[in-house]
C-alpha atoms as a PDB file:
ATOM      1  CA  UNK A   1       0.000   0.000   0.000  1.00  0.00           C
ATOM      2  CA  UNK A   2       1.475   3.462  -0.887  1.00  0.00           C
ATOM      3  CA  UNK A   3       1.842   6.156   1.298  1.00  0.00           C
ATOM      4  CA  UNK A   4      -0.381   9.176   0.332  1.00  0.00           C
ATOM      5  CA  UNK A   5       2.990  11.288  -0.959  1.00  0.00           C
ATOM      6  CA  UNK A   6       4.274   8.277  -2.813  1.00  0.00           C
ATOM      7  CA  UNK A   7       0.537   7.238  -4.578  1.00  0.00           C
ATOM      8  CA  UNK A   8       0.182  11.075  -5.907  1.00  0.00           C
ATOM      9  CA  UNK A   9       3.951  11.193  -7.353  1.00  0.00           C
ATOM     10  CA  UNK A  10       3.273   7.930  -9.195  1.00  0.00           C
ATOM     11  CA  UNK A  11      -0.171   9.123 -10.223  1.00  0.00           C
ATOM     12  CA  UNK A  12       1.133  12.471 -11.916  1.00  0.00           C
ATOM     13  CA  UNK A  13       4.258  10.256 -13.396  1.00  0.00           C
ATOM     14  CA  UNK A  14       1.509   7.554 -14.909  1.00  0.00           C
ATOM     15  CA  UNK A  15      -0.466  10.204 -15.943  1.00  0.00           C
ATOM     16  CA  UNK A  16       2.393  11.857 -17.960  1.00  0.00           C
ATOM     17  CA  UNK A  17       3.286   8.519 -19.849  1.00  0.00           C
ATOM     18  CA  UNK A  18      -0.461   8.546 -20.945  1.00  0.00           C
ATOM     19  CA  UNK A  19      -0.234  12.189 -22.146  1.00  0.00           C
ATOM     20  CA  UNK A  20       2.517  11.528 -23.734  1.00  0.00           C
ATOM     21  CA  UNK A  21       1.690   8.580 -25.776  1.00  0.00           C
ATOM     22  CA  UNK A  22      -1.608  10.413 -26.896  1.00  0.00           C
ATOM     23  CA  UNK A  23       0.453  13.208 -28.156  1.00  0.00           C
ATOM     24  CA  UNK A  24       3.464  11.218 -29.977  1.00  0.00           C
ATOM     25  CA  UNK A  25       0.848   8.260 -31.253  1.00  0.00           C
ATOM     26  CA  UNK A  26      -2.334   9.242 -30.990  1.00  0.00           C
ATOM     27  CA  UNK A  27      -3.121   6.370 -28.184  1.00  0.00           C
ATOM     28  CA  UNK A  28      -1.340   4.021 -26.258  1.00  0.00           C
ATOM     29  CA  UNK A  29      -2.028   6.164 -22.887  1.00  0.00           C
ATOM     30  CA  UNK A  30      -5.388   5.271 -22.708  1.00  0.00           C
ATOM     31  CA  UNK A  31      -4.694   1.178 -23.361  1.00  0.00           C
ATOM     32  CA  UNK A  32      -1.573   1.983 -20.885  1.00  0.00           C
ATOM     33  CA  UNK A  33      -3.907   3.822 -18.193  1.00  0.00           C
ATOM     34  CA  UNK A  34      -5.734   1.292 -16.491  1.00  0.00           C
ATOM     35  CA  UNK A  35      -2.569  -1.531 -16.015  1.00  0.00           C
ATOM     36  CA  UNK A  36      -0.967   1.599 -14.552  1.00  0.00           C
ATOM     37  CA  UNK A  37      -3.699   2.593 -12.074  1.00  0.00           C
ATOM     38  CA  UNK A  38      -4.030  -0.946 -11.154  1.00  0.00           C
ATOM     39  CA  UNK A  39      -0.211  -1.982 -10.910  1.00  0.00           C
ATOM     40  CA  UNK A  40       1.515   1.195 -10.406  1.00  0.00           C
ATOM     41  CA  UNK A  41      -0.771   3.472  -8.279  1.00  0.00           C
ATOM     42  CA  UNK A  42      -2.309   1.020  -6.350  1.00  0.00           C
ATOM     43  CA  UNK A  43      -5.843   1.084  -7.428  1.00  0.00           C
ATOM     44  CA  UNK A  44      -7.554  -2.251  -6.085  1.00  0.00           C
ATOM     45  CA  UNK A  45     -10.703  -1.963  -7.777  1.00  0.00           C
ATOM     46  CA  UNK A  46     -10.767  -2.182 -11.276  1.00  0.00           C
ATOM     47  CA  UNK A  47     -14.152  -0.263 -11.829  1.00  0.00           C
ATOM     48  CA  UNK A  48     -12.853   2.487 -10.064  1.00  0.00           C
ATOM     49  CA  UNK A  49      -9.689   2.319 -11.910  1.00  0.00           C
ATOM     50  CA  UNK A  50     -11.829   2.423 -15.363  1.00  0.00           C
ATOM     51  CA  UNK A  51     -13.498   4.890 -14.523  1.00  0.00           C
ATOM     52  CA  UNK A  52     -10.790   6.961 -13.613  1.00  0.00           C
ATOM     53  CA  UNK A  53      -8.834   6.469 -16.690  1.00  0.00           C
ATOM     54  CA  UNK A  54     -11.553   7.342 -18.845  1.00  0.00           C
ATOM     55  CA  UNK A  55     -11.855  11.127 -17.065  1.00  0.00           C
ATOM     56  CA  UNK A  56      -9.583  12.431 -20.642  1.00  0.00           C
ATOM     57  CA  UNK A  57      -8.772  16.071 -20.020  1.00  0.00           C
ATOM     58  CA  UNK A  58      -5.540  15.487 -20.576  1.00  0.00           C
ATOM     59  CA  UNK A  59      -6.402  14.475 -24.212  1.00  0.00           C
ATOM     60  CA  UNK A  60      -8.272  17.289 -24.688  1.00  0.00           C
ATOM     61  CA  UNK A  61      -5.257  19.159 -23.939  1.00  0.00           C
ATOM     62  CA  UNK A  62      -3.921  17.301 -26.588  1.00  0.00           C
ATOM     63  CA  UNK A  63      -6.252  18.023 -28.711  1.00  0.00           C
ATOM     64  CA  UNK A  64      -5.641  21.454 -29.049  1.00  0.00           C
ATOM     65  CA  UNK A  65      -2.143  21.019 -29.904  1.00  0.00           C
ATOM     66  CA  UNK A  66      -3.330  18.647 -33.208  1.00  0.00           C
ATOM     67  CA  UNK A  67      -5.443  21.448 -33.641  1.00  0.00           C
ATOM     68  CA  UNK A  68      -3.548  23.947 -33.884  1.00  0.00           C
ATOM     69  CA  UNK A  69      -0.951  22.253 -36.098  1.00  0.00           C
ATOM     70  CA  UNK A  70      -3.940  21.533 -38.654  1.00  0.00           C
ATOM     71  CA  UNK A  71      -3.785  17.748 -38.077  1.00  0.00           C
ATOM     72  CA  UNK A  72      -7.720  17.224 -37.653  1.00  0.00           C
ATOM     73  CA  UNK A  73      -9.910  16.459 -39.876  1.00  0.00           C
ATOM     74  CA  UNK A  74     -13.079  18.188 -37.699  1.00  0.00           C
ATOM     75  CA  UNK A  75     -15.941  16.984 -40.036  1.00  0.00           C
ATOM     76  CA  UNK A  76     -15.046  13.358 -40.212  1.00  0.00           C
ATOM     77  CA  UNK A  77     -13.590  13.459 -36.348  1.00  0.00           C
ATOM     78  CA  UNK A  78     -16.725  14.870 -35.335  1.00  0.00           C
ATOM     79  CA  UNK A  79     -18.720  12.116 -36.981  1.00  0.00           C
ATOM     80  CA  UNK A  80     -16.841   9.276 -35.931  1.00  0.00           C
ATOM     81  CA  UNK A  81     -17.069  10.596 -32.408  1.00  0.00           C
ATOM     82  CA  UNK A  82     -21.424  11.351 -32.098  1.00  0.00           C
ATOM     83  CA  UNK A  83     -21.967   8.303 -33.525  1.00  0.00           C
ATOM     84  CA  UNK A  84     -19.630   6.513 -30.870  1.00  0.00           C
ATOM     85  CA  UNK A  85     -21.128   8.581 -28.165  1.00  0.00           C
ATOM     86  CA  UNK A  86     -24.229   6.562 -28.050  1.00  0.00           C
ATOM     87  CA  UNK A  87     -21.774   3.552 -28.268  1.00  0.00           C
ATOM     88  CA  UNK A  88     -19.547   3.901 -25.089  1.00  0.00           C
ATOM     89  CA  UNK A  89     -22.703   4.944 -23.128  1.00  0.00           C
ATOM     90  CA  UNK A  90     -23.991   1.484 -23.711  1.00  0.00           C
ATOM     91  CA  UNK A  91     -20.406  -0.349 -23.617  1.00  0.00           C
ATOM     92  CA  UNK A  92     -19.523   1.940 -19.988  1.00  0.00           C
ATOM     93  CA  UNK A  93     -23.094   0.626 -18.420  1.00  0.00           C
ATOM     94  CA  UNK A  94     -22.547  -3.487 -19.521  1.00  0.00           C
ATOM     95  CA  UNK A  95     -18.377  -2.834 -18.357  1.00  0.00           C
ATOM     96  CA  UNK A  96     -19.865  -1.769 -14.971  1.00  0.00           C
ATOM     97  CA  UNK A  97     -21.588  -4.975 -14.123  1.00  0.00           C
ATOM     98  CA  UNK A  98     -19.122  -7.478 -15.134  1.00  0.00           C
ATOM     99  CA  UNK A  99     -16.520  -8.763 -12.486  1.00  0.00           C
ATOM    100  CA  UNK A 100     -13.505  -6.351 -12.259  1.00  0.00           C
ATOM    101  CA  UNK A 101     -11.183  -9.308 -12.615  1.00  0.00           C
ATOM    102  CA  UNK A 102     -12.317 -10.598 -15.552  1.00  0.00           C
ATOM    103  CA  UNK A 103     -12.594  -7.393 -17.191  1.00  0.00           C
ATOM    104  CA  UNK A 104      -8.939  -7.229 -16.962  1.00  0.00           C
ATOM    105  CA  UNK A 105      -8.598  -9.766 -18.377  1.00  0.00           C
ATOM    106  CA  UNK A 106     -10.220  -9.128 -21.443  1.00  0.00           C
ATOM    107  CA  UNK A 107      -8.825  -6.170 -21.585  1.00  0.00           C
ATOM    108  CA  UNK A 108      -5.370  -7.663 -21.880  1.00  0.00           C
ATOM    109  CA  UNK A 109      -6.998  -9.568 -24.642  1.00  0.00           C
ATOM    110  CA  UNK A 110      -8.005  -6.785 -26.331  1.00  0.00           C
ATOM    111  CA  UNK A 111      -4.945  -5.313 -25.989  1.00  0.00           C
ATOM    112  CA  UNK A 112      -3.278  -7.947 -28.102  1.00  0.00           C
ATOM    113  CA  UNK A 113      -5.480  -7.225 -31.312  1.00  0.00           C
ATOM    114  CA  UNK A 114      -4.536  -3.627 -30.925  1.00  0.00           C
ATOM    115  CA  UNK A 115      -0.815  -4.165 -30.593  1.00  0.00           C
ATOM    116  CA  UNK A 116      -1.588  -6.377 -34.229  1.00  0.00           C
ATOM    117  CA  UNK A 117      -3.655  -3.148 -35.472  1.00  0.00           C
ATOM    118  CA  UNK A 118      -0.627  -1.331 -35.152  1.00  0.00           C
ATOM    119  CA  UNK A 119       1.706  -3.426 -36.089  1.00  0.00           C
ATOM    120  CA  UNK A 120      -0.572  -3.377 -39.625  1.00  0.00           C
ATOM    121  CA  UNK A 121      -1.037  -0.055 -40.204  1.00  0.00           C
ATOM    122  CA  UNK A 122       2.384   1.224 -39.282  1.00  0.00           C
ATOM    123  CA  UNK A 123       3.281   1.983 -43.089  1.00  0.00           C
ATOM    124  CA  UNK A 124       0.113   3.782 -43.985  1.00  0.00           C
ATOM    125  CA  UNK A 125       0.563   6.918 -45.856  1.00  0.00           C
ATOM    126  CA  UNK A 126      -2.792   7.878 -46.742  1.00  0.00           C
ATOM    127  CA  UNK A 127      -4.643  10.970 -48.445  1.00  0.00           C
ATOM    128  CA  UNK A 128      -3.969  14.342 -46.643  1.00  0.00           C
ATOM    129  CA  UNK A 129      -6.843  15.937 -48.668  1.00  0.00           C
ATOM    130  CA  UNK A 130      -9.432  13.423 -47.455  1.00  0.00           C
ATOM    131  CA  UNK A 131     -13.034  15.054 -46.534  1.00  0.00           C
ATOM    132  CA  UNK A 132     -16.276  13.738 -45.366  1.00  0.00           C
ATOM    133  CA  UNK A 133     -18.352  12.288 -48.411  1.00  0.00           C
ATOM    134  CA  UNK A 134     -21.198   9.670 -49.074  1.00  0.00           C
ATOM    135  CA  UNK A 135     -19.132   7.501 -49.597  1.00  0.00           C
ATOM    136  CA  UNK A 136     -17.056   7.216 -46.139  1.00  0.00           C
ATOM    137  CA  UNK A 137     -19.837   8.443 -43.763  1.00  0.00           C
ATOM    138  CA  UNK A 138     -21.341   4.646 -43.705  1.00  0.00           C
ATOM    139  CA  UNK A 139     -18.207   3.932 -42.574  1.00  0.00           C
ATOM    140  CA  UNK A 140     -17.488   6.407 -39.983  1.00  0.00           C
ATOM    141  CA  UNK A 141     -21.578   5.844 -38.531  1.00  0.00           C
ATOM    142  CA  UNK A 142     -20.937   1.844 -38.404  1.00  0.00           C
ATOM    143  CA  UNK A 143     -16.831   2.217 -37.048  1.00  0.00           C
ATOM    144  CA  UNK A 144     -17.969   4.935 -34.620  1.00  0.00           C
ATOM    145  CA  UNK A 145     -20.618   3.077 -32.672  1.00  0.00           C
ATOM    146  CA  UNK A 146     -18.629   0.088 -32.993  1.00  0.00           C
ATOM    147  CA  UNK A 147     -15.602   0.963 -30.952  1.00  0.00           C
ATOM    148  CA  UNK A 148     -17.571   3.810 -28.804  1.00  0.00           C
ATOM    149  CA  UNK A 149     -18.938   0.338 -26.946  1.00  0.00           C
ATOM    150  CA  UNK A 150     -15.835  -1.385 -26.595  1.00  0.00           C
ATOM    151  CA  UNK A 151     -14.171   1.951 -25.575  1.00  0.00           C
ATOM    152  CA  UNK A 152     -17.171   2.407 -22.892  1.00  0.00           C
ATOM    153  CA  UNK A 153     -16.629  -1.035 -22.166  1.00  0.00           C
ATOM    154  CA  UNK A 154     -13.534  -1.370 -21.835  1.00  0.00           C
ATOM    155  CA  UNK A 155     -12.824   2.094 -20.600  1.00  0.00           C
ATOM    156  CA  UNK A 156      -9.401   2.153 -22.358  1.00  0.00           C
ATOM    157  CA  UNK A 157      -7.909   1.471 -25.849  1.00  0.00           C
ATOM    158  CA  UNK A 158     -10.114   4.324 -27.469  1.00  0.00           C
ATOM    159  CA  UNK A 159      -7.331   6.264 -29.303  1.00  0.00           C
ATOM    160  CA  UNK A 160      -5.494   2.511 -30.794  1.00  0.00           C
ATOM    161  CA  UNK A 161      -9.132   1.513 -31.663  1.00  0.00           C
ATOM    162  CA  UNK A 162     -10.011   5.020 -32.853  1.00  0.00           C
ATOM    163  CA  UNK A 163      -6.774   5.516 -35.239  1.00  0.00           C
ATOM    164  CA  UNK A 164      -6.543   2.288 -37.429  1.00  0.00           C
ATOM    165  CA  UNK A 165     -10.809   2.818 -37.453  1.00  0.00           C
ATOM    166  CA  UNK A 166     -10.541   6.393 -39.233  1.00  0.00           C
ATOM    167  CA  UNK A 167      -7.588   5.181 -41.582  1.00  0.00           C
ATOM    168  CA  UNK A 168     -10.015   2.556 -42.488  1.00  0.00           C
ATOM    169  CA  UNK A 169     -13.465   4.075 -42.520  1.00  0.00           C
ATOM    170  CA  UNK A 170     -11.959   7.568 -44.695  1.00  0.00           C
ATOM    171  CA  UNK A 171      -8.384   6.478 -46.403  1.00  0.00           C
ATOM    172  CA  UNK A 172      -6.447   9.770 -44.481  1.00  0.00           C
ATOM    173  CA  UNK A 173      -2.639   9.444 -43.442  1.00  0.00           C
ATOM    174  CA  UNK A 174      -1.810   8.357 -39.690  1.00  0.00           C
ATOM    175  CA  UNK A 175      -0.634  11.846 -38.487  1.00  0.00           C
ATOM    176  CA  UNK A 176      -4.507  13.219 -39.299  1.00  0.00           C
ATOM    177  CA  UNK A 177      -5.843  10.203 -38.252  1.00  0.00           C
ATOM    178  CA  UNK A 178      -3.946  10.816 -34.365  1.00  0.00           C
ATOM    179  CA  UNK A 179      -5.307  14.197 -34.278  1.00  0.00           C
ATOM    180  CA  UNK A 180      -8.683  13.641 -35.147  1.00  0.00           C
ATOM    181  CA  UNK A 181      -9.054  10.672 -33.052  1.00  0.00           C
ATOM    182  CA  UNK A 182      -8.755  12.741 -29.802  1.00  0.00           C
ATOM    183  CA  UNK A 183     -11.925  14.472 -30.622  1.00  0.00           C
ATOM    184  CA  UNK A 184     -13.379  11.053 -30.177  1.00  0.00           C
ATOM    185  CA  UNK A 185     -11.325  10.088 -27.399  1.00  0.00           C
ATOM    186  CA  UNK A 186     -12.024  13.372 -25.511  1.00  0.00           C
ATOM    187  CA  UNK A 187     -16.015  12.483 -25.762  1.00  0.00           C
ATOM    188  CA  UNK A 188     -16.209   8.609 -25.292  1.00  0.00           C
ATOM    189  CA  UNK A 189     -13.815   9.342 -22.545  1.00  0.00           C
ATOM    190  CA  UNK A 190     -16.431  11.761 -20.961  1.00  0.00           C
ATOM    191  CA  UNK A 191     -19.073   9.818 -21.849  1.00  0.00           C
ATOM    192  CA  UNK A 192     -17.521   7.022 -19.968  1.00  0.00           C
ATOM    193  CA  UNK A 193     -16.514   9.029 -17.174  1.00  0.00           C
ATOM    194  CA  UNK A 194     -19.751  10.346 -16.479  1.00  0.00           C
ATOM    195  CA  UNK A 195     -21.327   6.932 -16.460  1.00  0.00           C
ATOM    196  CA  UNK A 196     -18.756   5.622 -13.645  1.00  0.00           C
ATOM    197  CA  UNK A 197     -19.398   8.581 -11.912  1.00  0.00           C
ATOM    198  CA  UNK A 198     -22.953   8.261 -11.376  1.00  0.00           C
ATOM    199  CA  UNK A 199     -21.650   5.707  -9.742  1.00  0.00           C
ATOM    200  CA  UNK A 200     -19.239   6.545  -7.674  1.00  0.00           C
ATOM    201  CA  UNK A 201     -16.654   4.458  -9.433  1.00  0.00           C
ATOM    202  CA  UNK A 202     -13.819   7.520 -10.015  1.00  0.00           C
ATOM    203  CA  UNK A 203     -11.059   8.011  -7.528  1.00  0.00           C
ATOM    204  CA  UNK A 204     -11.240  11.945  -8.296  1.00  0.00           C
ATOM    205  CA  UNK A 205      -7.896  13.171  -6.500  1.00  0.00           C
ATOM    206  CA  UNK A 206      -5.878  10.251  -8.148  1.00  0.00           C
ATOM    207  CA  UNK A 207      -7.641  11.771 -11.520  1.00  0.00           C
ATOM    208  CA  UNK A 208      -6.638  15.587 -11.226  1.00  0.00           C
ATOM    209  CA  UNK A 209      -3.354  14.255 -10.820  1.00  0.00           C
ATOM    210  CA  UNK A 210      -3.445  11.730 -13.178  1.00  0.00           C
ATOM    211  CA  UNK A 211      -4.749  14.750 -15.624  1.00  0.00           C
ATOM    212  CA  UNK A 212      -2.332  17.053 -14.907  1.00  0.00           C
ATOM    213  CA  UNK A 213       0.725  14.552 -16.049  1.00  0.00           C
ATOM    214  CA  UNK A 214      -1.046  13.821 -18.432  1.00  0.00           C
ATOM    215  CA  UNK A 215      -1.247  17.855 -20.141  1.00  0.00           C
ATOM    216  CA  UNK A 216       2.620  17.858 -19.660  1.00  0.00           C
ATOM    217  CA  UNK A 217       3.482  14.611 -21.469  1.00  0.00           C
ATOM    218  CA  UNK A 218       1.054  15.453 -24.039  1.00  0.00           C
ATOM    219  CA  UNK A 219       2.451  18.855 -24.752  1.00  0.00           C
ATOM    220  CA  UNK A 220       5.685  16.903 -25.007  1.00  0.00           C
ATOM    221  CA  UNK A 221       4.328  14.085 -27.068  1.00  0.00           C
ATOM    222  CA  UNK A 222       2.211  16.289 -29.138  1.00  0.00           C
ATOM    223  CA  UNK A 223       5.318  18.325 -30.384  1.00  0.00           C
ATOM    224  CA  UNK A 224       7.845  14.910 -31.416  1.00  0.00           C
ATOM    225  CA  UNK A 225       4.947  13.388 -33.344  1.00  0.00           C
ATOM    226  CA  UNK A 226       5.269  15.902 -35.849  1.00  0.00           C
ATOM    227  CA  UNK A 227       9.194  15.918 -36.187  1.00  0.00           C
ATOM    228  CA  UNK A 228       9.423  12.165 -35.973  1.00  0.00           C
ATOM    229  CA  UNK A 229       8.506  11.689 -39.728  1.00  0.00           C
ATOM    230  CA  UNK A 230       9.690   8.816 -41.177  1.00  0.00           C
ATOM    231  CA  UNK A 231      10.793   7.081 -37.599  1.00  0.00           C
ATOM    232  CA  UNK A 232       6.936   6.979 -36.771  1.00  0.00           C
ATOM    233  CA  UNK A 233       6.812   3.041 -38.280  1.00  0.00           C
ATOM    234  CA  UNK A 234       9.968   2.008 -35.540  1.00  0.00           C
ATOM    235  CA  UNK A 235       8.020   4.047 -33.096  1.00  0.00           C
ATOM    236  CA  UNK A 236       4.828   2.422 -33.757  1.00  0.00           C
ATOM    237  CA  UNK A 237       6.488  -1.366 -33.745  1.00  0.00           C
ATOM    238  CA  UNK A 238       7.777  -0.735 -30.319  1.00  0.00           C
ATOM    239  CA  UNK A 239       5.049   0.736 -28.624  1.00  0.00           C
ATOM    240  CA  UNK A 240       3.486  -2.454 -30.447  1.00  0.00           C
ATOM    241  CA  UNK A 241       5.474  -4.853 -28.508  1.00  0.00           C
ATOM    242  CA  UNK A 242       5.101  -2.894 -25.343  1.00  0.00           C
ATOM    243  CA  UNK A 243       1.376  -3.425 -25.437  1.00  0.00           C
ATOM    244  CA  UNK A 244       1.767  -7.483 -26.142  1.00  0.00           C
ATOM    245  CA  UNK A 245       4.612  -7.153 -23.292  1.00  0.00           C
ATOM    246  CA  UNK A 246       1.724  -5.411 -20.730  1.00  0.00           C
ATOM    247  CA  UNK A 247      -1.102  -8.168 -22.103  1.00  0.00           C
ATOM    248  CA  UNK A 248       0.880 -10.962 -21.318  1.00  0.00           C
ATOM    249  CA  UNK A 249       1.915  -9.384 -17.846  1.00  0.00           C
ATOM    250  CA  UNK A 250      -1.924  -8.623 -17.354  1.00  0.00           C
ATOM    251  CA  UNK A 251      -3.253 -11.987 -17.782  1.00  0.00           C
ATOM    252  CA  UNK A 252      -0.276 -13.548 -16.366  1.00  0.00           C
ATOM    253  CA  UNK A 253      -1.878 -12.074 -12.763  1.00  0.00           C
ATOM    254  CA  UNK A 254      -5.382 -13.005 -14.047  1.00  0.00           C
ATOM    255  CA  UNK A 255      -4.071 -16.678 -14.343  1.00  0.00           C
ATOM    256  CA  UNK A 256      -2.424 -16.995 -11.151  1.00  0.00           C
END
């Protein structure tokens, strides 16, 4: 059990590695979150520890940045993310009554087809003038609702989910692809939050902190995604094997 002290320095470090992976990758933190609220912080409860990961001010914060660098694609973004809305309400509220231990362990499951999503998509280049049309809003309805449930469900893995989905669903290069998924990972992860907290299932001191790393490693993150360029497919294959490395380590305590 962590002292007080020690539980909010490792809260505001934890919540920096998030930010920053949202800000270099476009995800990653949120997959990352609940493994470190659970392992790290000291969380015991893993509702409570879903919850609190999915309170995403600190990729809203990021958010911004893409924004301001012209990186998101606001018409499709904001498509993908009302349509997903309705989704993670429905995944948070079916998350919430399964056992927290075997939620996990999905999760690490889960985990594992996102690490191959990236692994897939890492040489994508894409169409930088891609817009919303007839022909990809289908897409973007069916994709959106689809991974707003396992995001609500789940409470993690929205921006790895949400990435791969809008290369998919519209054809646009990864780089637009990680800013505009923050829109949606900014409102499933409200959405989300929200439902938890009716509940009483957010730790909300462990989240300000949590928050506030998190708006310092995305600043951080937000500015080397840009310069990275061509390193972005190495990047992406290790932060692939990280995530396999922390779903083997997650069902590894499941198991035993």
């Amino acid at each position: 059990m962590h002292s007080l002290l020690t539980q909010a320095a490792l809260s505001a470090a934890s919540g920096s590695v998030v930010g920053f992976s949202l800000g270099l990758v476009g995800g990653g933190g949120s997959i990352l979150a609940v493994p470190l609220l659970v392992y790290v912080v000291g969380l015991n409860d893993s509702h409570v520890a879903i919850g609190t990961s999915a309170v995403a001010v600190n990729a809203g914060a990021n958010l911004g940045t893409h924004a301001r660098s012209g990186n998101v694609k606001w018409r499709c973004a904001t498509t993908f993310a009302v349509a997903g809305v309705a989704g993670a309400y429905l995944g948070s509220t079916l998350g919430k009554i399964m056992d927290g231990q075997r939620l996990l362990a999905l999760f690490a499951v889960l985990m594992m087809v996102v690490g191959g999503l990236m692994l897939r998509n890492r040489a994508h280049v894409g169409n930088s003038a891609v817009s919303l049309s007839k022909e990809n809003l289908p897409k973007l309805i069916v994709s959106g609702l689809g991974v707003g449930v396992l995001s609500g469900f789940f409470g993690i893995g929205r921006g790895f989910l949400i990435v791969p989905a809008l290369m998919l669903a519209t054809g646009m290069p990864m780089l637009n692809a990680i800013g505009s998924s923050l829109v949606s990972v900014t409102a499933f992860g409200l959405t989300t939050a929200a439902n938890y907290a009716l509940s009483g299932l957010i730790d909300w001191q462990i989240a300000v902190l949590f928050v506030g790393g998190g708006i310092f490693g995305g600043l951080i993150g937000a500015r080397l995604a840009k310069s990275l360029g061509s390193s972005r497919g190495a990047l992406t294959s290790v932060f692939a094997g990280l995530i396999f490395a922390i779903a083997i380590y997650v069902l590894f305590r499941y198991l035993s």
